[in-house]
Protein backbone atom coordinates (compact mmCIF):
# COMPACT_ATOMS: atom_id res chain seq x y z
CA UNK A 1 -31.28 -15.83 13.96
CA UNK A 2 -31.84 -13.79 17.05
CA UNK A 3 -28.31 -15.00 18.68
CA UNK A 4 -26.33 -14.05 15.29
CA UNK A 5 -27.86 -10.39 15.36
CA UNK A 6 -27.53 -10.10 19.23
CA UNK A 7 -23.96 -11.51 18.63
CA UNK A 8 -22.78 -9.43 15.66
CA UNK A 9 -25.26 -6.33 15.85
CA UNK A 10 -25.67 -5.12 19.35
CA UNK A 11 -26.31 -1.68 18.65
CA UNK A 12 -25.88 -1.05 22.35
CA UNK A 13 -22.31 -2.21 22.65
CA UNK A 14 -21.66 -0.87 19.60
CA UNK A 15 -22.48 2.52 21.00
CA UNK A 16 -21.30 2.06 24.60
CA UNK A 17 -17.64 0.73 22.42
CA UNK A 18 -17.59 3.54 19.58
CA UNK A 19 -15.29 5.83 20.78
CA UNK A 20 -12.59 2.91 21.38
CA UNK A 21 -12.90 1.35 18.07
CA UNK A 22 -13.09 4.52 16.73
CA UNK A 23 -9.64 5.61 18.40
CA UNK A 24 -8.37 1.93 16.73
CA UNK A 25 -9.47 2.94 13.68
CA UNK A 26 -7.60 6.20 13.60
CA UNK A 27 -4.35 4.69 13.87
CA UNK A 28 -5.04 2.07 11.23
CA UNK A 29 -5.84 5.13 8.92
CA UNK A 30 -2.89 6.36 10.31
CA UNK A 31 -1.07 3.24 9.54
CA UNK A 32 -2.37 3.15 6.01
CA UNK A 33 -1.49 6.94 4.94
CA UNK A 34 2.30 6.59 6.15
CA UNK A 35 2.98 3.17 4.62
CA UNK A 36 0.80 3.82 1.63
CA UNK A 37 2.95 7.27 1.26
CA UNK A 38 6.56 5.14 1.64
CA UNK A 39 5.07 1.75 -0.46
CA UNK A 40 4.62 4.08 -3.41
CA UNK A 41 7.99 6.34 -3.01
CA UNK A 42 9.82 2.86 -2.55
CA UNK A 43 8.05 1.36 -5.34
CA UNK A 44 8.76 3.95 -7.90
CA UNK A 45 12.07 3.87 -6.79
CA UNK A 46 12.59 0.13 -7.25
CA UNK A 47 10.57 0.31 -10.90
CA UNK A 48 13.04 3.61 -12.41
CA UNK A 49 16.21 1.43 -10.71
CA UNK A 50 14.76 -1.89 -13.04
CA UNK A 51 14.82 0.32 -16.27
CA UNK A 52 18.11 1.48 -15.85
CA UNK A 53 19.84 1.18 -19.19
CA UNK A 54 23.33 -0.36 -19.97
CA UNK A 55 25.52 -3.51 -19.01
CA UNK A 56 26.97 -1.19 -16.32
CA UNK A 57 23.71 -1.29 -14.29
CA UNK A 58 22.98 -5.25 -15.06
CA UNK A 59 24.12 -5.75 -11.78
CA UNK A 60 21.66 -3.55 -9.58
CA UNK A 61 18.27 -4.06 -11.75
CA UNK A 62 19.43 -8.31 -11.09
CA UNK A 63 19.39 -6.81 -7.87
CA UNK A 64 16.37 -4.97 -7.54
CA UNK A 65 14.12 -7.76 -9.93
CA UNK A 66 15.13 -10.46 -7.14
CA UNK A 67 14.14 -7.91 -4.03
CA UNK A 68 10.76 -7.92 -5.92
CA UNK A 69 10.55 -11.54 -6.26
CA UNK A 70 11.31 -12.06 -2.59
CA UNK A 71 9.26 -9.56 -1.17
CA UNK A 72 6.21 -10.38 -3.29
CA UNK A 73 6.75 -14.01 -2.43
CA UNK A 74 6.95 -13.33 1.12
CA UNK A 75 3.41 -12.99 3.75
CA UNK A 76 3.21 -9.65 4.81
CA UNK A 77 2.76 -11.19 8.61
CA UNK A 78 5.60 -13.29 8.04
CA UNK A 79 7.42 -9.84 7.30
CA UNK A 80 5.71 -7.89 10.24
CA UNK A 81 7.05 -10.94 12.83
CA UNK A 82 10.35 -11.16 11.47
CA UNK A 83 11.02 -7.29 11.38
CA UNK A 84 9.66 -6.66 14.76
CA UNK A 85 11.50 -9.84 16.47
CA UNK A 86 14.79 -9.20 14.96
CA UNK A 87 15.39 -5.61 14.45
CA UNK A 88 15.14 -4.76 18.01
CA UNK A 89 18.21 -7.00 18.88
CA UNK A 90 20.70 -5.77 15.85
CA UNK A 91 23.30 -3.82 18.41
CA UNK A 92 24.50 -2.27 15.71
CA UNK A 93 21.79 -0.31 14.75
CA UNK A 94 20.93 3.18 17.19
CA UNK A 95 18.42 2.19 19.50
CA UNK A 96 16.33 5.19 17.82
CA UNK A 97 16.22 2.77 14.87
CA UNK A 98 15.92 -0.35 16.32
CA UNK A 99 13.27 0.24 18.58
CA UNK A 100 11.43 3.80 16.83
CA UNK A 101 9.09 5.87 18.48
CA UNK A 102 9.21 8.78 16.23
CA UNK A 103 6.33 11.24 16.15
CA UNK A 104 5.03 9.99 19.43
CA UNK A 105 4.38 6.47 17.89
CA UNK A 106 4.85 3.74 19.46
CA UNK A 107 7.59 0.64 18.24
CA UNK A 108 4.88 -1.93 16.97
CA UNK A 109 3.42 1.34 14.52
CA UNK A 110 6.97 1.95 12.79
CA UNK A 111 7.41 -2.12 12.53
CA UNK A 112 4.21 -2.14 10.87
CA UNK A 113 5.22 0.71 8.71
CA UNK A 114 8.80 -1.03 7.47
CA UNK A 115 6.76 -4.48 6.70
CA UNK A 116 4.30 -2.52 4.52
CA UNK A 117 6.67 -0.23 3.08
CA UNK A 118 8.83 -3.25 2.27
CA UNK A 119 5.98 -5.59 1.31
CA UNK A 120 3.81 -3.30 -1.03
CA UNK A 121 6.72 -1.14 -2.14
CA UNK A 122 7.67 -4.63 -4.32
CA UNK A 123 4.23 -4.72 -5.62
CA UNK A 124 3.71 -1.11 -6.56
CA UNK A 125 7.19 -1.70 -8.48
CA UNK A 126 5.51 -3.87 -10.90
CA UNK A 127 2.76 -1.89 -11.46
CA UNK A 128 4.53 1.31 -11.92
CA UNK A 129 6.91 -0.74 -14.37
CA UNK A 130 3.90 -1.77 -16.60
CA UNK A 131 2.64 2.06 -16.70
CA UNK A 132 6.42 3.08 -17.92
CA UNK A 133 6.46 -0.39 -20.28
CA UNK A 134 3.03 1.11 -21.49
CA UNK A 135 4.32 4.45 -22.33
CA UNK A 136 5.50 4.46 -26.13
CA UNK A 137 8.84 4.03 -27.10
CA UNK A 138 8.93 7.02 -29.09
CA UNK A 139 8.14 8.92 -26.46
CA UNK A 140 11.33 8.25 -25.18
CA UNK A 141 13.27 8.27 -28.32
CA UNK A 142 11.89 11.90 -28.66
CA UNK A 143 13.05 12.93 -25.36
CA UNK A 144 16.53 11.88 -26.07
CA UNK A 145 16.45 13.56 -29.62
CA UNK A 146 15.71 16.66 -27.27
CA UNK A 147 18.85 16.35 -25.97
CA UNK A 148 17.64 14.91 -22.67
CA UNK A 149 19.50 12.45 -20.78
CA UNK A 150 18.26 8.87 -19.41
CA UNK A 151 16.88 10.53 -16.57
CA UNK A 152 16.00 13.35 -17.68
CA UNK A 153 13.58 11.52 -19.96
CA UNK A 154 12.23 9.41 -17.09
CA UNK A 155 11.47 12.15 -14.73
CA UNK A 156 9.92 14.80 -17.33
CA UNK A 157 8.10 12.43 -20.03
CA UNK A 158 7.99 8.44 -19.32
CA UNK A 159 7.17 8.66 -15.24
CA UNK A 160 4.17 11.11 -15.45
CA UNK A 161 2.51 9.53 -18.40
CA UNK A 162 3.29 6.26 -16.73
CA UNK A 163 1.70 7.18 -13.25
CA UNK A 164 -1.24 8.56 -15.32
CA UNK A 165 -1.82 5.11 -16.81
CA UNK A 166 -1.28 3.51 -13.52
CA UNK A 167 -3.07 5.27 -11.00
CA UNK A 168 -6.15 3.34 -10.55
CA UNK A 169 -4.27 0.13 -10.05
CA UNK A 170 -1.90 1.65 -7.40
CA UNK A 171 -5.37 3.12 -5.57
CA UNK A 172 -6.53 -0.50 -6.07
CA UNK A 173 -3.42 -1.72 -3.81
CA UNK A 174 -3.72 0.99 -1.53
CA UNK A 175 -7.28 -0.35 -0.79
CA UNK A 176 -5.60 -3.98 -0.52
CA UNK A 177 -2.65 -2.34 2.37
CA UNK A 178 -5.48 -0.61 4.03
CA UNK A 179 -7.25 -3.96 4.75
CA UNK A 180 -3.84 -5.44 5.78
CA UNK A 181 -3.03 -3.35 8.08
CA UNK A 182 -4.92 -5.28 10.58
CA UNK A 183 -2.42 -7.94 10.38
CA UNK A 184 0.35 -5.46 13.01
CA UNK A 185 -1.98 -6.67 15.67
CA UNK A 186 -0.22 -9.50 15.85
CA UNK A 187 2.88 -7.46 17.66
CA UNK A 188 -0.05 -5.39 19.96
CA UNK A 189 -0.70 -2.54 17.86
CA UNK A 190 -3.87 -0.95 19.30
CA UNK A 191 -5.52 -0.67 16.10
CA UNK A 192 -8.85 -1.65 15.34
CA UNK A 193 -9.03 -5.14 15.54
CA UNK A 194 -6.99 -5.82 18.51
CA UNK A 195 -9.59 -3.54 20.30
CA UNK A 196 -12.50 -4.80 19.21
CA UNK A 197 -10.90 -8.27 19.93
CA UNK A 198 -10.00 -6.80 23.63
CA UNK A 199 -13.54 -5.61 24.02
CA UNK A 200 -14.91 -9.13 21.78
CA UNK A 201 -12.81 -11.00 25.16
CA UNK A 202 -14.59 -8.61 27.53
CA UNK A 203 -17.88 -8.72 26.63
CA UNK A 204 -18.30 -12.36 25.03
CA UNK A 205 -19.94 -10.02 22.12
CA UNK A 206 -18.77 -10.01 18.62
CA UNK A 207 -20.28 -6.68 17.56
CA UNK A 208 -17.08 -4.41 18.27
CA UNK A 209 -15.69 -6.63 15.28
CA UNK A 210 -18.63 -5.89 12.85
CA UNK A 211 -18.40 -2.10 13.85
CA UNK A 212 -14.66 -1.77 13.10
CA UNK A 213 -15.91 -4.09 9.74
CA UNK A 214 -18.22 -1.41 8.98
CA UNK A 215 -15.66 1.30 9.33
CA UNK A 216 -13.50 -0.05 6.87
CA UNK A 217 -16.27 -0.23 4.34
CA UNK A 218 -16.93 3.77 4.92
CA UNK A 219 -13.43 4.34 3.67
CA UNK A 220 -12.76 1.47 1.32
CA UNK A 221 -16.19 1.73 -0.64
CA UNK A 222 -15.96 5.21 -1.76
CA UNK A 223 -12.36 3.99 -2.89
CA UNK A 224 -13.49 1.34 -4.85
CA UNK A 225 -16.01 3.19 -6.89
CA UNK A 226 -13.17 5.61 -7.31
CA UNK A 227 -10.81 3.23 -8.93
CA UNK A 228 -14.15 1.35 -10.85
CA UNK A 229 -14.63 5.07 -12.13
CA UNK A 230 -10.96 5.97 -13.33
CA UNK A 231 -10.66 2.83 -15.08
CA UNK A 232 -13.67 3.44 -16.79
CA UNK A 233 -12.40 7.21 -17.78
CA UNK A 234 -9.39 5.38 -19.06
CA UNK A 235 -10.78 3.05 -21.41
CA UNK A 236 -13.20 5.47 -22.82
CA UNK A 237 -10.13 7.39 -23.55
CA UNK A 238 -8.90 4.14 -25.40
CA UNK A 239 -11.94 3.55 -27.37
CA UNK A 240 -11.85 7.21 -28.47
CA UNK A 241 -8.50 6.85 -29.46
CA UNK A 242 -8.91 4.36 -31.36
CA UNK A 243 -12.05 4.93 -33.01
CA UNK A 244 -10.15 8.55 -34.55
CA UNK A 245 -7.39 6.55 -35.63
CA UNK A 246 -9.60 4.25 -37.67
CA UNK A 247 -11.68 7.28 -38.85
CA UNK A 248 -8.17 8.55 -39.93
């Protein structure tokens, strides 16, 4: 027992290490906020183009329901290698895009920010798509009777009900991309658990991991009582609902 703690729970290396894995840290949170941010713009945009109306549009929600598929069928790691070997060498491309280092971040940040974006934007499609499938038809049937158009309707009634419905599951996934972030250190992102792996290397001492572990659940715990206390708002809104309409 006393090699696990001195293993895992050196409070001396974790102090002597703290500002390092802190510094990791800080660009996984950094990671997180800039996909999360794109993920749910892309999403959204991937769940209105899937409700377009009309034959005309068949084409591009077939389209966008197999970029869905794919992506959400797809590792995000698998993503992460393939973006970050292949983009570099498409000549094409400006060498501003293929190789980024916008906002003084380096290449394997913005690779890690396409996968994600690309990854958890096709999951945050389907759950924006069951908050606007939730939404009553009427409601949109009422819009139009307005005089509204198709998008009109989407972007003044359906979406903001819908995202209402919706946003503890999408803070649920954010939690989930938060947590895999850690997989960019595969392409030598300094985030937090390529450092504490450099310092694991270093010092033969696996407590570097547990601190950058224990980071995580500073951030990620508050989170989930968060989302465990919106979903509980919503269904008491449910139950109320329902109990007036029985009274009624």
């Amino acid at each position: 027992m006393h090699e696990f703690f001195s293993q895992y729970f050196d409070l001396s290396l974790m102090g002597s290490h703290f500002g390092e894995v802190l510094e990791g840290f800080w660009i996984t949170i950094k990671l997180s906020i800039v996909g999360g941010a794109l993920a749910l713009t892309w999403g959204l945009i991937l769940a209105l183009l899937r409700q377009l109306p009309g034959r005309k549009f068949l084409p591009l929600r077939g389209i966008t329901i197999g970029y869905i598929d794919v992506f959400r069928g797809i590792p995000l790691l698998l993503v992460i290698l393939l973006i970050s070997g292949g983009l570099p060498f498409l000549d094409f491309l400006p060498k501003g895009l293929r190789i980024p280092q916008w906002l003084g971040e380096p290449d394997p940040f913005w690779y890690g920010v396409m996968a994600i974006t690309i990854t958890y934007g096709a999951y945050m499609a389907e759950v924006y798509r069951a908050g606007i499938e939730a939404v009553p038809g009427g409601q949109m049937e009422a819009a139009r009777s307005l005089g509204m158009s198709h998008r009109q309707a989407m972007r003044n009634v359906i979406v903001p009900q819908a995202i209402r419905k919706v946003f503890a599951p999408l803070l649920n996934d954010f939690i989930a991309l938060m947590k895999d972030t850690t997989l960019v250190s595969v392409i030598a992102l300094n985030e937090v658990v390529l450092i504490g792996r450099n310092i694991q290397s270093a010092t033969y001492n696996s407590s570097a991991l547990t601190l950058g572990a224990i980071m995580f659940l500073v951030v990620t715990l508050p989170l989930a009582r968060l989302v465990d206390k919106l979903i509980a708002r919503e269904q008491g809104r449910y139950t109320r609902g329902t109990a007036r309409s029985e009274a009624l």
